[in-house]
C-alpha atoms as a PDB file:
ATOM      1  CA  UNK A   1       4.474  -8.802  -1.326  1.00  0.00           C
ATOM      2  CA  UNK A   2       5.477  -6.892  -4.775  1.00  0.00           C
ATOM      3  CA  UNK A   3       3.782 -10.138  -6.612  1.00  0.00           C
ATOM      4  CA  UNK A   4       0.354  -9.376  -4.459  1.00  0.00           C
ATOM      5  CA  UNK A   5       0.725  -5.503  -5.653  1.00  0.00           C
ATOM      6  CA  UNK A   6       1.118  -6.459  -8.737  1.00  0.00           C
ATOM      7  CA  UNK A   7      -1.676  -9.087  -9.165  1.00  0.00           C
ATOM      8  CA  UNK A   8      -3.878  -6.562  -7.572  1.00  0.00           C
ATOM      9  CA  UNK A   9      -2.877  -3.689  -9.742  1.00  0.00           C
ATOM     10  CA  UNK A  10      -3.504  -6.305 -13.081  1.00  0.00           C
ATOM     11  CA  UNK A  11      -7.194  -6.647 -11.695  1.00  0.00           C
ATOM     12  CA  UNK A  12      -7.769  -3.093 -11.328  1.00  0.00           C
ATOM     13  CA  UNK A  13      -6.960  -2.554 -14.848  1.00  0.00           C
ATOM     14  CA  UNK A  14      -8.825  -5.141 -15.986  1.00  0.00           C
ATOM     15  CA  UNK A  15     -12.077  -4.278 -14.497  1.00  0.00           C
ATOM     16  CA  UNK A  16     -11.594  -1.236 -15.967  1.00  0.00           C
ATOM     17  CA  UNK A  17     -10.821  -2.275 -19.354  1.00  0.00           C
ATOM     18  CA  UNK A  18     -14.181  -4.347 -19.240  1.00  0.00           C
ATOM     19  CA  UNK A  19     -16.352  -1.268 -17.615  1.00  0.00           C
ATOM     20  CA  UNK A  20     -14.689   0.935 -20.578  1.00  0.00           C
ATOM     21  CA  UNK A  21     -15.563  -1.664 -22.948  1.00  0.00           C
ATOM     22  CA  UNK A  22     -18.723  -1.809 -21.633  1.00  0.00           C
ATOM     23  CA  UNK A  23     -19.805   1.565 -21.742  1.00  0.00           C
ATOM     24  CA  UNK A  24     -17.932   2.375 -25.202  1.00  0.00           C
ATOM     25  CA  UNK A  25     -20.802  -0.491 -26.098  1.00  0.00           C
ATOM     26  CA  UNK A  26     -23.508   1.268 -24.452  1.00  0.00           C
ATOM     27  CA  UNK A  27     -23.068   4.380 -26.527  1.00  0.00           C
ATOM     28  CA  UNK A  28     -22.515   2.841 -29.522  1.00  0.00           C
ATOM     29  CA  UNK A  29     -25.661   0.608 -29.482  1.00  0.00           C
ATOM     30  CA  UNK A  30     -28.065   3.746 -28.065  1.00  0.00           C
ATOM     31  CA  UNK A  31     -26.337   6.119 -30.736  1.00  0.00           C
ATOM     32  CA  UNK A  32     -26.956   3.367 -33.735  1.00  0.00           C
ATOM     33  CA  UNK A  33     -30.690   2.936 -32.744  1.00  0.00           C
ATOM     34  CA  UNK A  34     -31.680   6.541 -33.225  1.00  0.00           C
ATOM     35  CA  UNK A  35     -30.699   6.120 -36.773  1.00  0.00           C
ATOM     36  CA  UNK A  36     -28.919   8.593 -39.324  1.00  0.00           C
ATOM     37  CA  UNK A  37     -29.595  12.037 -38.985  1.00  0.00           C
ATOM     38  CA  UNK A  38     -32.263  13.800 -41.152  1.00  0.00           C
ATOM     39  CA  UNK A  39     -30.712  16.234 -43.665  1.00  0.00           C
ATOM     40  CA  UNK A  40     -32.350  19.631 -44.855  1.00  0.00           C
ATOM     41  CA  UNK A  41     -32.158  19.984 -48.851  1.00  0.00           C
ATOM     42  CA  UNK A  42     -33.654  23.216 -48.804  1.00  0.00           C
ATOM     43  CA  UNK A  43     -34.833  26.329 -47.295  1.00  0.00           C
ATOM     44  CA  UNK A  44     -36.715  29.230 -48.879  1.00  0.00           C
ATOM     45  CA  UNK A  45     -39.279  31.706 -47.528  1.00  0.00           C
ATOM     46  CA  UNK A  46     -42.367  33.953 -48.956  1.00  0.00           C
ATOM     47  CA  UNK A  47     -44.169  36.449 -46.990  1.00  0.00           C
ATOM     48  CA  UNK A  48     -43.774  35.625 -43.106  1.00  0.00           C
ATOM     49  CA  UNK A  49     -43.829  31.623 -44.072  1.00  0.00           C
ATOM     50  CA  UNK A  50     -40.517  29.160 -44.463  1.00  0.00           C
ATOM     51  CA  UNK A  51     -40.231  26.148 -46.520  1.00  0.00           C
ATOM     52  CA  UNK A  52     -38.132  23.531 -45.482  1.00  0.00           C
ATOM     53  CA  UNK A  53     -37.449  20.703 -47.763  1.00  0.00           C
ATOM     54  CA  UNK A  54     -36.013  17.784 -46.341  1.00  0.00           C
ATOM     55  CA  UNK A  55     -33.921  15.189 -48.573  1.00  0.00           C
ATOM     56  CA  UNK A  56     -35.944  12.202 -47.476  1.00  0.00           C
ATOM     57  CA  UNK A  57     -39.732  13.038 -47.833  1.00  0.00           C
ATOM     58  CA  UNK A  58     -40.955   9.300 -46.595  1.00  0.00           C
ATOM     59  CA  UNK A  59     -39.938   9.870 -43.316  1.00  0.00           C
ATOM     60  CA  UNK A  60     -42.728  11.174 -40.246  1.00  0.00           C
ATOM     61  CA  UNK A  61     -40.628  14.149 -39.559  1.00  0.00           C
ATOM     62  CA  UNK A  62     -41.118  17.385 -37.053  1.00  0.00           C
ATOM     63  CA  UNK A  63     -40.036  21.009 -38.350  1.00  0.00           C
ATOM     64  CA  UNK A  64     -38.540  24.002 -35.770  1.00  0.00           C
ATOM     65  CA  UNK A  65     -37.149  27.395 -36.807  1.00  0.00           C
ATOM     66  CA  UNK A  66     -35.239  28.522 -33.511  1.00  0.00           C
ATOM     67  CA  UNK A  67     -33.157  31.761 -32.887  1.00  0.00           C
ATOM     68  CA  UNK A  68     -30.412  29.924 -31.564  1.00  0.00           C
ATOM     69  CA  UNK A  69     -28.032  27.132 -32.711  1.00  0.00           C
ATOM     70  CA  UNK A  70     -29.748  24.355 -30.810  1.00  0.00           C
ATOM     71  CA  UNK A  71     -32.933  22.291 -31.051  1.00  0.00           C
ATOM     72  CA  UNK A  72     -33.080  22.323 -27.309  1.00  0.00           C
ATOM     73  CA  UNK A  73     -35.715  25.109 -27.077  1.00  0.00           C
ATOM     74  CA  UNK A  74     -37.355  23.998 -30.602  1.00  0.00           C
ATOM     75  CA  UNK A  75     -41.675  24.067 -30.300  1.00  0.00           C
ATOM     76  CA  UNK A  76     -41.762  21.045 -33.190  1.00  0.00           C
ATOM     77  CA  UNK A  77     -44.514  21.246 -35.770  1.00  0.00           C
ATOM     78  CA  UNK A  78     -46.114  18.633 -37.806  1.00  0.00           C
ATOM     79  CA  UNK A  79     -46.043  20.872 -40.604  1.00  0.00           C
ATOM     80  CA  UNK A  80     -42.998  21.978 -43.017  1.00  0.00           C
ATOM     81  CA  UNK A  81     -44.292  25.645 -43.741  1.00  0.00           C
ATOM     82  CA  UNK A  82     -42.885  27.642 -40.411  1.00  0.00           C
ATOM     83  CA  UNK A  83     -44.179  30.893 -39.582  1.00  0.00           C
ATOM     84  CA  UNK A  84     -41.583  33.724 -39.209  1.00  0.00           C
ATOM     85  CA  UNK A  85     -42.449  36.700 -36.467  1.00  0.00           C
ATOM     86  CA  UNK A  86     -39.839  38.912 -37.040  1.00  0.00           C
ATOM     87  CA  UNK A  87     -36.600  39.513 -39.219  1.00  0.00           C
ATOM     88  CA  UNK A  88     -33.634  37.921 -38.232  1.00  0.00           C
ATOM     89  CA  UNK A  89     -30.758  35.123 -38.373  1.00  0.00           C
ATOM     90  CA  UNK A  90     -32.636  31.516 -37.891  1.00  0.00           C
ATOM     91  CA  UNK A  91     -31.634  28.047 -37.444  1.00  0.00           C
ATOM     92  CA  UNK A  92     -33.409  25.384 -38.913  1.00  0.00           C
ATOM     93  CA  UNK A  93     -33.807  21.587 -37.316  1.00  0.00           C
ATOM     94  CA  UNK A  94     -35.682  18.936 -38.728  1.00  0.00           C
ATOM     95  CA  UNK A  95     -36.512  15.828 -36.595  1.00  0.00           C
ATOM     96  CA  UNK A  96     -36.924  12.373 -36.952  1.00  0.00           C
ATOM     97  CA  UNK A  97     -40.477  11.672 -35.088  1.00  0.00           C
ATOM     98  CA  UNK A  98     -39.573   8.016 -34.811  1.00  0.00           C
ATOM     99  CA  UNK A  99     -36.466   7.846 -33.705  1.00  0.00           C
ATOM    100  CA  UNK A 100     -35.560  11.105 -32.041  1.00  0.00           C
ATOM    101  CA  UNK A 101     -32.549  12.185 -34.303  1.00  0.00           C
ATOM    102  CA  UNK A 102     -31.824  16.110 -35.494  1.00  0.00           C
ATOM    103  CA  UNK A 103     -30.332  17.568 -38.446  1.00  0.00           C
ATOM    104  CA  UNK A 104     -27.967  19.957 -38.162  1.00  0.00           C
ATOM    105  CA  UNK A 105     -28.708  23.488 -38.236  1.00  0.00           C
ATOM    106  CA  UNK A 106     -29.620  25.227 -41.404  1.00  0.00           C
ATOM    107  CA  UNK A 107     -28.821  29.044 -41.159  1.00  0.00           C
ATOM    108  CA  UNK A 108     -31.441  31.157 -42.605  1.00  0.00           C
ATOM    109  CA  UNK A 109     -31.479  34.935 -42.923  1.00  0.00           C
ATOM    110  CA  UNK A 110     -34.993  36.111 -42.878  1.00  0.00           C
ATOM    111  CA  UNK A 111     -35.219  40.069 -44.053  1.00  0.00           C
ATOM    112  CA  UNK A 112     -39.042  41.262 -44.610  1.00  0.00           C
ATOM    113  CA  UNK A 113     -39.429  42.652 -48.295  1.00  0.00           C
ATOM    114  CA  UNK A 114     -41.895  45.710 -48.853  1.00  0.00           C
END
């Protein structure tokens, strides 16, 4: 009876060695295929309008300036010149139209000069 247990208990752990495996594969494979993440080399405003220069410039890329520290509320634009509506802390994403990755955040401080 404790060889049954046993045999049972070394099939158990198997299976979930494999679905482990499995899944540790699964994440790899999806994380791989969005490719590296874009990097921002620069940021730099005049008047109401920010520049962001990425370090790649070959790539189709989206632009958001966002008051928090996540791209998850982001309105992308096409365009690299970002209008700014009021003063404040920013964080700057840029994102990889083709395959879906985001930088991480650039900080910008954005104080209106008269």
């Amino acid at each position: 009876m404790s060889n049954n247990k046993t045999k049972q208990h070394m099939v158990v752990y198997i299976v979930g060695a494999i679905l482990a495996i499995v899944a540790l594969t699964i994440f790899v494979s999806i994380r791989l295929s969005t490719g590296p993440k874009p990097i921002i080399s620069s940021v730099y405003a005049e008047n109401s309008k920010l520049f962001v220069i990425s370090e790649d410039d070959s790539t189709n890329f989206k632009y958001c300036a966002a008051k928090t520290p996540s791209p998850s509320n982001c309105e992308w634009s096409d365009s690299s010149e970002l209008e700014l509506p009021t003063e404040g802390t920013y964080y700057i994403f840029i994102k990889n139209a083709d395959t879906g990755s985001i930088s991480s955040p650039e900080t910008f401080e954005y104080i209106q000069l008269d």
